[in-house]
C-alpha atoms as a PDB file:
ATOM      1  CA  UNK A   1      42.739 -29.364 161.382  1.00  0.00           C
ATOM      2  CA  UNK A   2      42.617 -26.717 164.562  1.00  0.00           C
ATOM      3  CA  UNK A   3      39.465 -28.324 165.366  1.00  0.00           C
ATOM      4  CA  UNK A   4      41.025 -31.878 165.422  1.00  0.00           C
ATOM      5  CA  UNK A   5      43.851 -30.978 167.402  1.00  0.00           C
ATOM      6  CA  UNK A   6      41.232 -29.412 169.775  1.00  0.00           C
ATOM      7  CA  UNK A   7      39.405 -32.659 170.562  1.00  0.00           C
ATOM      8  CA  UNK A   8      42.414 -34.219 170.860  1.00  0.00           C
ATOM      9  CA  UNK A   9      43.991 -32.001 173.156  1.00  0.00           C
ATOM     10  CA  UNK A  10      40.914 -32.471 175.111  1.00  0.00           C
ATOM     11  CA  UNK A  11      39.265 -36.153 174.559  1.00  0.00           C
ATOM     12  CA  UNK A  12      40.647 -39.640 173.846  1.00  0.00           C
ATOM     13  CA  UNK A  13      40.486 -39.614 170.262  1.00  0.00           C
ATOM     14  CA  UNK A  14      43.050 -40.840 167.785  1.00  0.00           C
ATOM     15  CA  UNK A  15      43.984 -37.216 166.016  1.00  0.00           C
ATOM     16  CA  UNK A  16      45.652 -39.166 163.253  1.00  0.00           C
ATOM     17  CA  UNK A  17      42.731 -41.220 162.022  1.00  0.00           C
ATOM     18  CA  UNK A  18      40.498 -38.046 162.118  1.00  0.00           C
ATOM     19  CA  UNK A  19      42.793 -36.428 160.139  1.00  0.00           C
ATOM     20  CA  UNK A  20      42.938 -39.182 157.428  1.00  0.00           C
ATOM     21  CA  UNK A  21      39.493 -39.986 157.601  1.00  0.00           C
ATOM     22  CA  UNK A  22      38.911 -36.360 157.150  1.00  0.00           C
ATOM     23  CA  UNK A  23      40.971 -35.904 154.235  1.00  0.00           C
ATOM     24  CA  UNK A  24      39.604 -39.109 152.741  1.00  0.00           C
ATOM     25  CA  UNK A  25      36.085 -37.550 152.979  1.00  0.00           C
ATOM     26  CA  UNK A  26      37.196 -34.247 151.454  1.00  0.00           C
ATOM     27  CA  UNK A  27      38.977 -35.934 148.525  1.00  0.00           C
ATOM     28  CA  UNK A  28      35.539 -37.031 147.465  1.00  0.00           C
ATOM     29  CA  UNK A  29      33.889 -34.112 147.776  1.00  0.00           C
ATOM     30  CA  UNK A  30      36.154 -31.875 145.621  1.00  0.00           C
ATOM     31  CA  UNK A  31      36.284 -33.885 142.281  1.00  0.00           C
ATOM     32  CA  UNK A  32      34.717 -30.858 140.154  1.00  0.00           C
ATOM     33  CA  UNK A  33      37.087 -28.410 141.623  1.00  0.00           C
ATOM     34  CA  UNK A  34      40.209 -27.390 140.893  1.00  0.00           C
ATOM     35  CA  UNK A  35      41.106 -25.004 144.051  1.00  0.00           C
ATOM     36  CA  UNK A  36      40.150 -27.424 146.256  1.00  0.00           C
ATOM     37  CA  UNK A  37      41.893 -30.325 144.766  1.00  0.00           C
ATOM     38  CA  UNK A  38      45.104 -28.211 144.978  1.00  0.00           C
ATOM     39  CA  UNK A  39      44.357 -27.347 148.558  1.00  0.00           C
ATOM     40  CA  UNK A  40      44.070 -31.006 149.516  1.00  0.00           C
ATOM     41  CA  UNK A  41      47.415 -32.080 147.928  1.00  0.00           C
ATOM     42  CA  UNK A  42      49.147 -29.378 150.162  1.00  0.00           C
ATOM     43  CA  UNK A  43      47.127 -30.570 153.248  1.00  0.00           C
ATOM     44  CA  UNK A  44      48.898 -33.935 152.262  1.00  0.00           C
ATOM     45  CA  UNK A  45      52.429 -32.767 151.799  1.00  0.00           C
ATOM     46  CA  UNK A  46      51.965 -31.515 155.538  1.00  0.00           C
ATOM     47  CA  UNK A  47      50.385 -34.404 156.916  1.00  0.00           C
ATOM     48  CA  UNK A  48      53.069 -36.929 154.954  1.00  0.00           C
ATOM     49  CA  UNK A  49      55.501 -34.605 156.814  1.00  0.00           C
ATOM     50  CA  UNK A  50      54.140 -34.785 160.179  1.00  0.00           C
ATOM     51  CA  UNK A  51      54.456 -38.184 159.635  1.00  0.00           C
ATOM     52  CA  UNK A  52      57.656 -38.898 159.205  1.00  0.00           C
ATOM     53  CA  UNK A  53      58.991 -36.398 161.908  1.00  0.00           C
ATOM     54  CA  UNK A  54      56.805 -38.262 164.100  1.00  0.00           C
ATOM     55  CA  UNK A  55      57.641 -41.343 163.198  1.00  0.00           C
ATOM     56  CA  UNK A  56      54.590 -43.166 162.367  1.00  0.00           C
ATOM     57  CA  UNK A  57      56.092 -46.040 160.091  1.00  0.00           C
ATOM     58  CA  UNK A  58      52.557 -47.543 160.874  1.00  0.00           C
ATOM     59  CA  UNK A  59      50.666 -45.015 159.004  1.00  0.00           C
ATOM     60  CA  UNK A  60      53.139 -44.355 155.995  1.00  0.00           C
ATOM     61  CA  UNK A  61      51.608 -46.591 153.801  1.00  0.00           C
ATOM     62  CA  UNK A  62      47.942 -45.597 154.774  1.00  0.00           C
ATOM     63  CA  UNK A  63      48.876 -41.924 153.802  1.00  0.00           C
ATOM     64  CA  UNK A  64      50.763 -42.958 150.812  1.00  0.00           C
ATOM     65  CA  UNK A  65      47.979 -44.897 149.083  1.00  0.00           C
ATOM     66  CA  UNK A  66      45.586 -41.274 149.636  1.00  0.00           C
ATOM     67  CA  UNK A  67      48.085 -38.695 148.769  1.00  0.00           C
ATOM     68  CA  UNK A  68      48.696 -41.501 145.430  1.00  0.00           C
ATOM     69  CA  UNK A  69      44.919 -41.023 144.726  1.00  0.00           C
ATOM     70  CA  UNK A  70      45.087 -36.667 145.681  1.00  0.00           C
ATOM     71  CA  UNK A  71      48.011 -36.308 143.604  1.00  0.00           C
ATOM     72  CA  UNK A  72      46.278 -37.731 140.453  1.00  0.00           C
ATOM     73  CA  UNK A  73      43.365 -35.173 141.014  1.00  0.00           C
ATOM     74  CA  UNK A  74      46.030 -32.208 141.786  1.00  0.00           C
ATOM     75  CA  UNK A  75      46.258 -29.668 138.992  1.00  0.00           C
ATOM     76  CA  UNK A  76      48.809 -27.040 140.006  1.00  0.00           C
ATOM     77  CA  UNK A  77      52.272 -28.478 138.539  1.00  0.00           C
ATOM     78  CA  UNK A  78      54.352 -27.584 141.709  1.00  0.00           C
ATOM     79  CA  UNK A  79      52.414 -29.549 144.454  1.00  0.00           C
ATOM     80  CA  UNK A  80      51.851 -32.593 142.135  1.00  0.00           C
ATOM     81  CA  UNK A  81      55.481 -32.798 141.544  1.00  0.00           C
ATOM     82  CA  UNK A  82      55.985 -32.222 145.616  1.00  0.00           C
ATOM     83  CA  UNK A  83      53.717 -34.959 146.076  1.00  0.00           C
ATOM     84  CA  UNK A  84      55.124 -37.350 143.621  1.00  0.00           C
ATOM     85  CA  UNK A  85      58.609 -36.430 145.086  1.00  0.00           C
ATOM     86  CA  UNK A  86      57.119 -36.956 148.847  1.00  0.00           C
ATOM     87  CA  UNK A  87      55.536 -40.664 147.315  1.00  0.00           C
ATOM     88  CA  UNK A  88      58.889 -41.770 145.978  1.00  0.00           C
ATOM     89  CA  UNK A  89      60.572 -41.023 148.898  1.00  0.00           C
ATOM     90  CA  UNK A  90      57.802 -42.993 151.414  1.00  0.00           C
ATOM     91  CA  UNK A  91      58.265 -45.434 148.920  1.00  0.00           C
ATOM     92  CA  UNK A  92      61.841 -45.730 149.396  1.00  0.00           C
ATOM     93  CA  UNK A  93      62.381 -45.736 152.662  1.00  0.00           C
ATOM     94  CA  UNK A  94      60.178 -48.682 153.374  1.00  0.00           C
END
């Protein structure tokens, strides 16, 4: 995301819907692979985090529903579980 922050930094572009539209994108493209799936549901966890320390009530429920379709694909036990534990916790402070 260094290259999104860098066109942001420097044009008027909205950082956070290139970063979800990105991740959106990528979550299609790594179905048959299990590395990458993993990889994406960390990118999540950071991006659901960013989030909330910034704030963005208007986006929690955007990010919820793709991290909710990442964390089905996830295989690694310990960022599932950090993503489910991330969900409930969007989920509950609605």
């Amino acid at each position: 995301f260094d290259a999104i922050d860098r066109l942001v930094a420097f044009f008027e572009v909205d950082g956070w819907e290139l970063r979800l539209e990105t991740l959106s994108r990528l979550a299609r493209t790594t179905r048959d692979d299990a590395k990458a799936r993993n990889l994406l549901g960390q990118k999540y966890l950071e991006i659901i985090d960013e989030a909330i320390s910034q704030e963005r009530n208007d986006l929690k429920d955007r990010v919820a529903n793709l991290a909710k379709d990442a964390a089905k694909r996830v295989t690694e036990n310990r960022v599932k579980e950090q993503l489910e534990r991330k969900l409930d916790s969007l989920k509950s402070s609605k």
